[in-house]
C-alpha atoms as a PDB file:
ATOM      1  CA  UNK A   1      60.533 -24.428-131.289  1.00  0.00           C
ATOM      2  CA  UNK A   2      62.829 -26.771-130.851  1.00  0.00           C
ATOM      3  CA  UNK A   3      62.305 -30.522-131.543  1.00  0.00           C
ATOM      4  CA  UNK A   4      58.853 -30.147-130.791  1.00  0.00           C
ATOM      5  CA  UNK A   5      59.655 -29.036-127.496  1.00  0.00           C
ATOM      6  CA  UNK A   6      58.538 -25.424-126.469  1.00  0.00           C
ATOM      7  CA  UNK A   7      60.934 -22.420-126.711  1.00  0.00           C
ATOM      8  CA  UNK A   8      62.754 -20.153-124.190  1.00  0.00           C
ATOM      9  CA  UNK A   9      60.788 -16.672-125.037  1.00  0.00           C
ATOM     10  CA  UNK A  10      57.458 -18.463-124.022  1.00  0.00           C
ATOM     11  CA  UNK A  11      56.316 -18.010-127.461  1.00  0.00           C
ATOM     12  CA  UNK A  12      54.910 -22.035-127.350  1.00  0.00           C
ATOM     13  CA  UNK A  13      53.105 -22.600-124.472  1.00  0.00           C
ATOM     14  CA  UNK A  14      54.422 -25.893-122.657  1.00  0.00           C
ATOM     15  CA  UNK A  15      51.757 -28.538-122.374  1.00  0.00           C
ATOM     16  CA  UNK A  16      52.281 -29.009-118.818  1.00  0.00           C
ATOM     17  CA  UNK A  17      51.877 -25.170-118.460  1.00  0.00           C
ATOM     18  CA  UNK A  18      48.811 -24.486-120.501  1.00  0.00           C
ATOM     19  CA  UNK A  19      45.125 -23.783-119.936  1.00  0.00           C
ATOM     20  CA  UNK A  20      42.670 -27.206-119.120  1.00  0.00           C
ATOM     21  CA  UNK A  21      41.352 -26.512-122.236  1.00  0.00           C
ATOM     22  CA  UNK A  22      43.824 -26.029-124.612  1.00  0.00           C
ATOM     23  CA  UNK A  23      45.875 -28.857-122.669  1.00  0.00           C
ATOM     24  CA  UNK A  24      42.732 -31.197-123.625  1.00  0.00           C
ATOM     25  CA  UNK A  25      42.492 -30.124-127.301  1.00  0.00           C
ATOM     26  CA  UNK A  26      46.428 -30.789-127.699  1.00  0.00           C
ATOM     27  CA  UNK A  27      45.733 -34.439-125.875  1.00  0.00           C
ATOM     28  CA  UNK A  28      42.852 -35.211-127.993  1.00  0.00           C
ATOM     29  CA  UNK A  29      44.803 -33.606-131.014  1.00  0.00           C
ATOM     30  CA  UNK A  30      47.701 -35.892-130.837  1.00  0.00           C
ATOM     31  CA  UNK A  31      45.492 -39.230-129.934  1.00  0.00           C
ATOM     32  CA  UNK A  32      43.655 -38.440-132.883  1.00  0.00           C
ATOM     33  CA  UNK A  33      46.595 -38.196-135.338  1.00  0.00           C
ATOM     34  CA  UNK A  34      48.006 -41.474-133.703  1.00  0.00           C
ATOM     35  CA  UNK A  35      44.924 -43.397-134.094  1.00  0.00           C
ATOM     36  CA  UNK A  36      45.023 -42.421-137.792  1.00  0.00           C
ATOM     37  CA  UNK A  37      48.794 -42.971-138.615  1.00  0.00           C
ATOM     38  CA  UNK A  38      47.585 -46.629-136.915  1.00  0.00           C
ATOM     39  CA  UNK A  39      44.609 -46.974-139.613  1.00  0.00           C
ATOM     40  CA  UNK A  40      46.841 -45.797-142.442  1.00  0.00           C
ATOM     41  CA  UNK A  41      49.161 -48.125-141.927  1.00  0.00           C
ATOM     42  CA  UNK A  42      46.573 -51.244-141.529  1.00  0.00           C
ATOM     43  CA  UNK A  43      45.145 -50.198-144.709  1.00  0.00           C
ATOM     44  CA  UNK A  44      48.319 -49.617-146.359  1.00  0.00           C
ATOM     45  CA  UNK A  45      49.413 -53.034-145.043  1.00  0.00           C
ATOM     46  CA  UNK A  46      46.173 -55.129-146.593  1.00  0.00           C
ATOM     47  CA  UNK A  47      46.653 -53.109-149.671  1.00  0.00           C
ATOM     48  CA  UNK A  48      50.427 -54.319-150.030  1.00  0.00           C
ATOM     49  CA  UNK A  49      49.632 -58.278-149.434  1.00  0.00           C
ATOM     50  CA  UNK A  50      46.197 -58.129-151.573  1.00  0.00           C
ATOM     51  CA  UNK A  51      48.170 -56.849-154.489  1.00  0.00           C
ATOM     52  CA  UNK A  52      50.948 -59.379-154.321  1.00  0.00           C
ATOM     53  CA  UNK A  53      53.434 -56.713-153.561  1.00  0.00           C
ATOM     54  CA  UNK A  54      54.374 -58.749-149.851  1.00  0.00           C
ATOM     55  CA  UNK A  55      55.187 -61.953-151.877  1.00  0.00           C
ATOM     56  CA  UNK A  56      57.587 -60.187-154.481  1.00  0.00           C
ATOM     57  CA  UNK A  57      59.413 -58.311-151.438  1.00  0.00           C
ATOM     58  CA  UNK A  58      59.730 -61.274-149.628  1.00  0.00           C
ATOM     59  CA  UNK A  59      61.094 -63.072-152.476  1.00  0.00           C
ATOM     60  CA  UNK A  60      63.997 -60.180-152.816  1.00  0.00           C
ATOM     61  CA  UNK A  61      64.510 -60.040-149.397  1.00  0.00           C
ATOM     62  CA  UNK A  62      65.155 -64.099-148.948  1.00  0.00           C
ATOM     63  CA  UNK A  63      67.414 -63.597-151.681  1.00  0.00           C
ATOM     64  CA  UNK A  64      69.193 -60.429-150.004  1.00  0.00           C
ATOM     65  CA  UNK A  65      72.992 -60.994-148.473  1.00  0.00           C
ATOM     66  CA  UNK A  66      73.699 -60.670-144.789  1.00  0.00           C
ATOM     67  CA  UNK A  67      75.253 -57.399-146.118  1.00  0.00           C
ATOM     68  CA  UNK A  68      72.041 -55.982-147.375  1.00  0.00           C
ATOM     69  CA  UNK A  69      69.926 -56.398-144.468  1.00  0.00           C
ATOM     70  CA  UNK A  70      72.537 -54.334-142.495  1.00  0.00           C
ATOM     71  CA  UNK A  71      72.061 -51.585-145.572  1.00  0.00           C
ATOM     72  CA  UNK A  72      68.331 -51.616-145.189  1.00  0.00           C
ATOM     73  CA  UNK A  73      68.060 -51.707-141.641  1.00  0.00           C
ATOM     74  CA  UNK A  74      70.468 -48.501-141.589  1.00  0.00           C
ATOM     75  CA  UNK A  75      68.247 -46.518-144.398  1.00  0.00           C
ATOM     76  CA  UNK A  76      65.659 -47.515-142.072  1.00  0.00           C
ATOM     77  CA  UNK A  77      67.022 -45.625-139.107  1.00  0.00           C
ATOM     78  CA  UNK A  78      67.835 -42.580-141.199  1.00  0.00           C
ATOM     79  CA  UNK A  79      64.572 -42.536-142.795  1.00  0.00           C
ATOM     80  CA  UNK A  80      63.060 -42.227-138.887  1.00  0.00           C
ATOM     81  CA  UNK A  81      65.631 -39.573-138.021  1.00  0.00           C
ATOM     82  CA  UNK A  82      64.462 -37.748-141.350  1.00  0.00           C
ATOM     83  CA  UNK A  83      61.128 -37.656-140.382  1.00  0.00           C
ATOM     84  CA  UNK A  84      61.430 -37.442-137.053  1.00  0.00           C
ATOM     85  CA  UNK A  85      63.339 -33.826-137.805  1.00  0.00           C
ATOM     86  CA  UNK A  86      60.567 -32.667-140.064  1.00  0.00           C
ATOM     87  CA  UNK A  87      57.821 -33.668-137.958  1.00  0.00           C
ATOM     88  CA  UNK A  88      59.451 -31.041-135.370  1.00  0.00           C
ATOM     89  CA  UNK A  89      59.621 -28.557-138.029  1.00  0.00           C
ATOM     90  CA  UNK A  90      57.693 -24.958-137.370  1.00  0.00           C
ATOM     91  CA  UNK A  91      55.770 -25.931-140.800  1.00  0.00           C
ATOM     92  CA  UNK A  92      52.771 -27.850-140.560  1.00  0.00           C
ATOM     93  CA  UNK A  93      52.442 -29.285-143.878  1.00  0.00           C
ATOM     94  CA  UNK A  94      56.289 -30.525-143.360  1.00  0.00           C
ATOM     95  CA  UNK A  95      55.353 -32.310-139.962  1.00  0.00           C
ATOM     96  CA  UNK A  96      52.573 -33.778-141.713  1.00  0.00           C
ATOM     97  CA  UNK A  97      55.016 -35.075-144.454  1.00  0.00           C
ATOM     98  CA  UNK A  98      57.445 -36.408-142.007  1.00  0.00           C
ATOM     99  CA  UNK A  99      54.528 -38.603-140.296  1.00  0.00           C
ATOM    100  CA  UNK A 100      53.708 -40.237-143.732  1.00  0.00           C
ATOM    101  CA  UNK A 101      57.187 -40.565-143.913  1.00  0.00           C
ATOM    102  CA  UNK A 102      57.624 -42.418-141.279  1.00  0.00           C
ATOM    103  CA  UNK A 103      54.277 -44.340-141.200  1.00  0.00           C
ATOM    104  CA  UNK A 104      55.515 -45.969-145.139  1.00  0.00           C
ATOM    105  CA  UNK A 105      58.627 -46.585-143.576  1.00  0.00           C
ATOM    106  CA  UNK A 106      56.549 -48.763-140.756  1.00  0.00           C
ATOM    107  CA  UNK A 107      54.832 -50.839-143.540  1.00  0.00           C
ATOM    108  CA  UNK A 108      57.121 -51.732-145.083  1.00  0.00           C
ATOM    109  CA  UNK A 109      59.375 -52.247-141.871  1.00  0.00           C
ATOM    110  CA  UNK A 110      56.464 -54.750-140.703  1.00  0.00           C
ATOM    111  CA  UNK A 111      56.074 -56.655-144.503  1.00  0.00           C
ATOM    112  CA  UNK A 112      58.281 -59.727-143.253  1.00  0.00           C
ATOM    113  CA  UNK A 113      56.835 -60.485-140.109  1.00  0.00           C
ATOM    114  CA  UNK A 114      53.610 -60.114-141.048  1.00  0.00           C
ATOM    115  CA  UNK A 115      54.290 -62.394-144.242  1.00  0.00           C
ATOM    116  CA  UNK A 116      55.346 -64.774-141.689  1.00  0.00           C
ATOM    117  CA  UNK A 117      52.546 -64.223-139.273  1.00  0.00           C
ATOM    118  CA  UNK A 118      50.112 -64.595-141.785  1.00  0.00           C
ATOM    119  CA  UNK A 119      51.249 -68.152-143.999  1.00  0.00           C
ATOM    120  CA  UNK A 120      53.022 -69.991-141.254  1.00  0.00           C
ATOM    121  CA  UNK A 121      51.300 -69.326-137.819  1.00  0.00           C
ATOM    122  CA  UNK A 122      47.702 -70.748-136.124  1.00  0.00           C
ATOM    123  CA  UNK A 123      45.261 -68.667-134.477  1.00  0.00           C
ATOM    124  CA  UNK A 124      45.450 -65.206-135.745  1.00  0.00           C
ATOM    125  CA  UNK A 125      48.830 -64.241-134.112  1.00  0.00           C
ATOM    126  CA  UNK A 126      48.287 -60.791-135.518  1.00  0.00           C
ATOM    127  CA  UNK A 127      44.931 -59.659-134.164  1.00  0.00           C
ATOM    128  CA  UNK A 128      46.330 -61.987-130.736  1.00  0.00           C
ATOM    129  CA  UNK A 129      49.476 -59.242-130.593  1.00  0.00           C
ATOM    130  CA  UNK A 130      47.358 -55.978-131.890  1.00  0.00           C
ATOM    131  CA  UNK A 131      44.922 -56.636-128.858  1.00  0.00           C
ATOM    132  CA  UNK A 132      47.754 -57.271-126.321  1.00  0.00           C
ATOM    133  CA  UNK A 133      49.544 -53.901-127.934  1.00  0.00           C
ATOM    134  CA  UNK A 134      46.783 -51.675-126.962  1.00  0.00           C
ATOM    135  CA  UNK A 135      45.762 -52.765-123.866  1.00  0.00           C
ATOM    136  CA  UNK A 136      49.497 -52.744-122.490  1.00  0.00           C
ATOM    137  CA  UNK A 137      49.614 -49.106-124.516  1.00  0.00           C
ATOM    138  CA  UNK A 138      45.977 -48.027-122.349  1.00  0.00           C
ATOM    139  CA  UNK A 139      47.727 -48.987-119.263  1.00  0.00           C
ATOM    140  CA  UNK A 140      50.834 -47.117-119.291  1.00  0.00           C
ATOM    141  CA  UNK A 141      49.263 -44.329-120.728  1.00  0.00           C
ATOM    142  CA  UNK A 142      47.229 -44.464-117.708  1.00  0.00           C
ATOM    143  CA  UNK A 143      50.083 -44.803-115.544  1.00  0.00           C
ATOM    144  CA  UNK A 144      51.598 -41.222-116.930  1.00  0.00           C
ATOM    145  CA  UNK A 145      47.842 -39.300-117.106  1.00  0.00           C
ATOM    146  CA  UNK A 146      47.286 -40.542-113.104  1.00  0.00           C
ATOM    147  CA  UNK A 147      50.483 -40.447-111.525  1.00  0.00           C
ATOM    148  CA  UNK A 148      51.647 -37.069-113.690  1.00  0.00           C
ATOM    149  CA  UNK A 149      55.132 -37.918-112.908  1.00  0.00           C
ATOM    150  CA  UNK A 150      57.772 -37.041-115.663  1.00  0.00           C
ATOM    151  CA  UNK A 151      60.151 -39.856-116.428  1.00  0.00           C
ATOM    152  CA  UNK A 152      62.656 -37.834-118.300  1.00  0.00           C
ATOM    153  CA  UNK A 153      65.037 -39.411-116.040  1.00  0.00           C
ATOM    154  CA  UNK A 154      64.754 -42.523-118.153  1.00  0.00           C
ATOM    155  CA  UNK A 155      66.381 -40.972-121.412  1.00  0.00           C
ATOM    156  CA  UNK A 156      69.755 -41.983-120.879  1.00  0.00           C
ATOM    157  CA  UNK A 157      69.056 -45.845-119.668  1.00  0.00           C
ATOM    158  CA  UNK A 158      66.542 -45.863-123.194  1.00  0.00           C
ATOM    159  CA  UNK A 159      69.161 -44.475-125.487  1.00  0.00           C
ATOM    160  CA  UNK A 160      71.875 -47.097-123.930  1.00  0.00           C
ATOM    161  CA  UNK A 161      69.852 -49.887-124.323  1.00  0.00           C
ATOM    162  CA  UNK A 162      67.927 -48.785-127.573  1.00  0.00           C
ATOM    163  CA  UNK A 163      71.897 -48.671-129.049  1.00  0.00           C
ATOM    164  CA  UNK A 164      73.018 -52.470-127.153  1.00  0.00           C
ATOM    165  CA  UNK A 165      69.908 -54.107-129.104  1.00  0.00           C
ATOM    166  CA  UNK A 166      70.889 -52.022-132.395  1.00  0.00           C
ATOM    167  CA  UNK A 167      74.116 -53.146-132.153  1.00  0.00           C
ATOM    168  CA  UNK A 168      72.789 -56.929-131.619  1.00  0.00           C
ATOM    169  CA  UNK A 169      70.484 -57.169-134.072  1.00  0.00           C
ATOM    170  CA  UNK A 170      73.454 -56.244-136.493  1.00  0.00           C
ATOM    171  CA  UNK A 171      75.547 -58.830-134.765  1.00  0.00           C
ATOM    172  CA  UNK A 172      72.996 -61.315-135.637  1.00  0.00           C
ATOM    173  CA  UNK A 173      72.601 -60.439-138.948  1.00  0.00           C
ATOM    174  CA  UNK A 174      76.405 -60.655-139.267  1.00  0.00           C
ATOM    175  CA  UNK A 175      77.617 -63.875-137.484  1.00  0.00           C
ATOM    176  CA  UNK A 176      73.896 -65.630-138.212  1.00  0.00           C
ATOM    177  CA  UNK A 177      72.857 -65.951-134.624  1.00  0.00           C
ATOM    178  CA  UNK A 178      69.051 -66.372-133.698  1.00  0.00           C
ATOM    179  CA  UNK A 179      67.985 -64.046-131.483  1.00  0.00           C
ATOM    180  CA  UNK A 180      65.312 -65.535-129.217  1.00  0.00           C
ATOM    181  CA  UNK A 181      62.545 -65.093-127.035  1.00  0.00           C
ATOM    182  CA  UNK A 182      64.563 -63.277-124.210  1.00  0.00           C
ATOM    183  CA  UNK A 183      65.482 -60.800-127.010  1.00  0.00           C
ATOM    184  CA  UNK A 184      61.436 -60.356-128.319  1.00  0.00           C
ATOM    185  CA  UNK A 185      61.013 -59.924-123.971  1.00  0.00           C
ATOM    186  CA  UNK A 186      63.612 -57.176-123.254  1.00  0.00           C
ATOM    187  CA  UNK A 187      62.858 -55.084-126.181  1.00  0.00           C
ATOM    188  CA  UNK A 188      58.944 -55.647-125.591  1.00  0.00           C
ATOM    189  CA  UNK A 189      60.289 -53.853-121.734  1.00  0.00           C
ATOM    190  CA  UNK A 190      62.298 -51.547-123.583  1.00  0.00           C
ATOM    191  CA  UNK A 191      59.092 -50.039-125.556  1.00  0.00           C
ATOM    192  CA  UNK A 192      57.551 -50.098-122.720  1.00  0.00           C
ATOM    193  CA  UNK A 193      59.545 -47.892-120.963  1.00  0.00           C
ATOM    194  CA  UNK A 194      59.850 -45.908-124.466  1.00  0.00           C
ATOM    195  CA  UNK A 195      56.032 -45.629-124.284  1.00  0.00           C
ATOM    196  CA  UNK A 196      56.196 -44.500-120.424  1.00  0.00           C
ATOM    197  CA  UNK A 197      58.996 -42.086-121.169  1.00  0.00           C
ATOM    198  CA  UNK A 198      57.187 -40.440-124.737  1.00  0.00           C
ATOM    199  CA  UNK A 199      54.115 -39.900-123.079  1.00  0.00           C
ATOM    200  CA  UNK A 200      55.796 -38.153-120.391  1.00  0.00           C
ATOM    201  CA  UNK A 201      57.831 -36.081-122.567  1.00  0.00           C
ATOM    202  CA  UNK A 202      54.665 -34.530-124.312  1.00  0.00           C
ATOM    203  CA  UNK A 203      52.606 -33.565-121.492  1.00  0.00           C
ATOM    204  CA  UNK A 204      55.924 -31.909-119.704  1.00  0.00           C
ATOM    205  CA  UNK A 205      58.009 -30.915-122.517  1.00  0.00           C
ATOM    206  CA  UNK A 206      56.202 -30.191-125.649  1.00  0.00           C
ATOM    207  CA  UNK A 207      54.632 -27.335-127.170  1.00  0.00           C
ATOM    208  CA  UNK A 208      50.885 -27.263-127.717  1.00  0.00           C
ATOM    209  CA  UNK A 209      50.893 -26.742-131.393  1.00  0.00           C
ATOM    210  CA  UNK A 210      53.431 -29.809-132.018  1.00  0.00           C
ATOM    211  CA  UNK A 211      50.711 -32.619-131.967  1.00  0.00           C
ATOM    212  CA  UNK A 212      51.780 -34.215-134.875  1.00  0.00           C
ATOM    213  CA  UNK A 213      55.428 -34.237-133.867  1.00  0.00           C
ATOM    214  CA  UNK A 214      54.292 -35.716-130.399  1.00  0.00           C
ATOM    215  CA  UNK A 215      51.726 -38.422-132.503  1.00  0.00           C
ATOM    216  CA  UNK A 216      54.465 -39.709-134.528  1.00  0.00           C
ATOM    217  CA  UNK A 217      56.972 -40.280-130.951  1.00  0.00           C
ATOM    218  CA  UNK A 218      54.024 -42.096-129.352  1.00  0.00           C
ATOM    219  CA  UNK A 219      53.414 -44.057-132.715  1.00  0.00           C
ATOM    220  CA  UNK A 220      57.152 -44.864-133.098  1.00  0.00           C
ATOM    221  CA  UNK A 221      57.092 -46.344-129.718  1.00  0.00           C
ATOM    222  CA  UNK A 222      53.430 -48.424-130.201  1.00  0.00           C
ATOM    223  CA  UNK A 223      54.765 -49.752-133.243  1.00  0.00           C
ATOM    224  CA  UNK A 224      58.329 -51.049-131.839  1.00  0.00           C
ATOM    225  CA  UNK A 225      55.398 -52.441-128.977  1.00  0.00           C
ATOM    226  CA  UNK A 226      53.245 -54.142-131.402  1.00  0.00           C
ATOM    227  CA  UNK A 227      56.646 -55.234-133.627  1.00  0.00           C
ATOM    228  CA  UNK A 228      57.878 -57.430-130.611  1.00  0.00           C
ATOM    229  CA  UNK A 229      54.708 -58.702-129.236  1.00  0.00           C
ATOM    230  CA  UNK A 230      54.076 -60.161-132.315  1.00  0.00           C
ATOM    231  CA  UNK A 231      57.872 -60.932-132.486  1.00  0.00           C
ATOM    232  CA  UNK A 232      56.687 -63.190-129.552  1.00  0.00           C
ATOM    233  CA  UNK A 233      54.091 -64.875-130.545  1.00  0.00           C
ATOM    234  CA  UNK A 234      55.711 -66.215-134.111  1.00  0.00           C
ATOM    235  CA  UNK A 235      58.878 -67.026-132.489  1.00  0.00           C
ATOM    236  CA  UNK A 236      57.193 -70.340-131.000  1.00  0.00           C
ATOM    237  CA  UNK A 237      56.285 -70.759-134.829  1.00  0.00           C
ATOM    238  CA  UNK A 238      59.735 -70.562-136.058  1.00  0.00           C
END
């Protein structure tokens, strides 16, 4: 196996390929895994901000140079790559460990917003962009399970784009530009088309024992969803 996807001696059976059944176990296999990388990081998340542990990042964070958030947002990035690699691994209990991995590095990815969220804006901006999240999340998983199209074709466009925004965020942070609501709007497109494109990639390119691997890409991609609607919504508070 290769990056989750199946191998050239037929020894993984392709998703797209496999029985109904075994198809529909995978399916319900890596929706299941999703939907608890989701709860563990809500609870993780209330557990950080009811012990106080939100307030003394934030405090560390205010007081972080341009410099550092540049630092932080890179160890970021390699922390996803790491676990992205070992939740592709052949070992189970590593793919496991690369989707906790990756789900701390979400929570604590999500602290300063959600500090924001939380003491500064009105009417419950975070249950407001969770609700939004999964109903834009049901309908383009719809789109991909009906249609049964594979939008591979889309890599190259996501990985352009998903490297412009890097590289503007990092301007920002640099030169101490604001970026504004047309920024939270194209990136809330760009998961989007990250969610269209993930979902795709499972059913026509993954093995049928990678479920975790595939429930950490579709989490990634919910998450950078959910980080932007929300985005959104506090930007009016800003």
């Amino acid at each position: 196996m290769r990056n989750g996807y199946y191998d050239d001696m037929g020894l993984n059976t392709p998703v797209a390929e496999a029985l109904p059944t075994e198809r529909a176990t995978f399916i319900r296999k890596t929706y299941m895994h999703l939907a608890g990388a989701i709860a563990v990081f809500a609870a993780a998340e209330a557990a950080v901000f009811a012990s106080g542990l939100a307030n003394s990042l934030m405090q560390v964070l205010r007081g972080s140079s341009s410099l550092m958030m540049i630092v932080m947002m890179v160890l970021v990035f390699a922390g996803s790559w790491v676990s992205s690699k070992m939740a592709a691994s052949g070992s189970r209990s590593t793919q496991y460990a690369g989707l906790g991995l990756y789900t701390a590095i979400e929570v604590l990815t999500f602290v300063p917003i959600l500090w924001f969220a939380a003491n500064f804006c009105k009417d419950n901006v975070i249950a407001k962009a969770g609700v939004i999240t999964l109903v834009l999340v049901a309908a383009l998983t719809a789109v991909v399970f009906t249609t049964r199209k594979d939008f591979s074709f889309m890599r190259t466009g996501l990985m352009i784009f998903g490297f412009i925004a890097f590289g503007t965020v990092i301007c920002g942070l640099i030169f101490g530009f604001q970026l504004g609501l047309w920024f939270s709007a194209l990136m809330i497109m760009f998961a989007a088309g990250m969610i269209l494109y993930t979902t795709s990639n499972i059913l026509h390119h993954y093995s049928t024992e990678n479920y975790v691997g595939a429930s950490l890409e579709l989490f990634s991609s919910v998450m950078l969803l959910f980080y932007y609607v929300l985005r959104l919504f506090t930007s009016r508070d800003e």
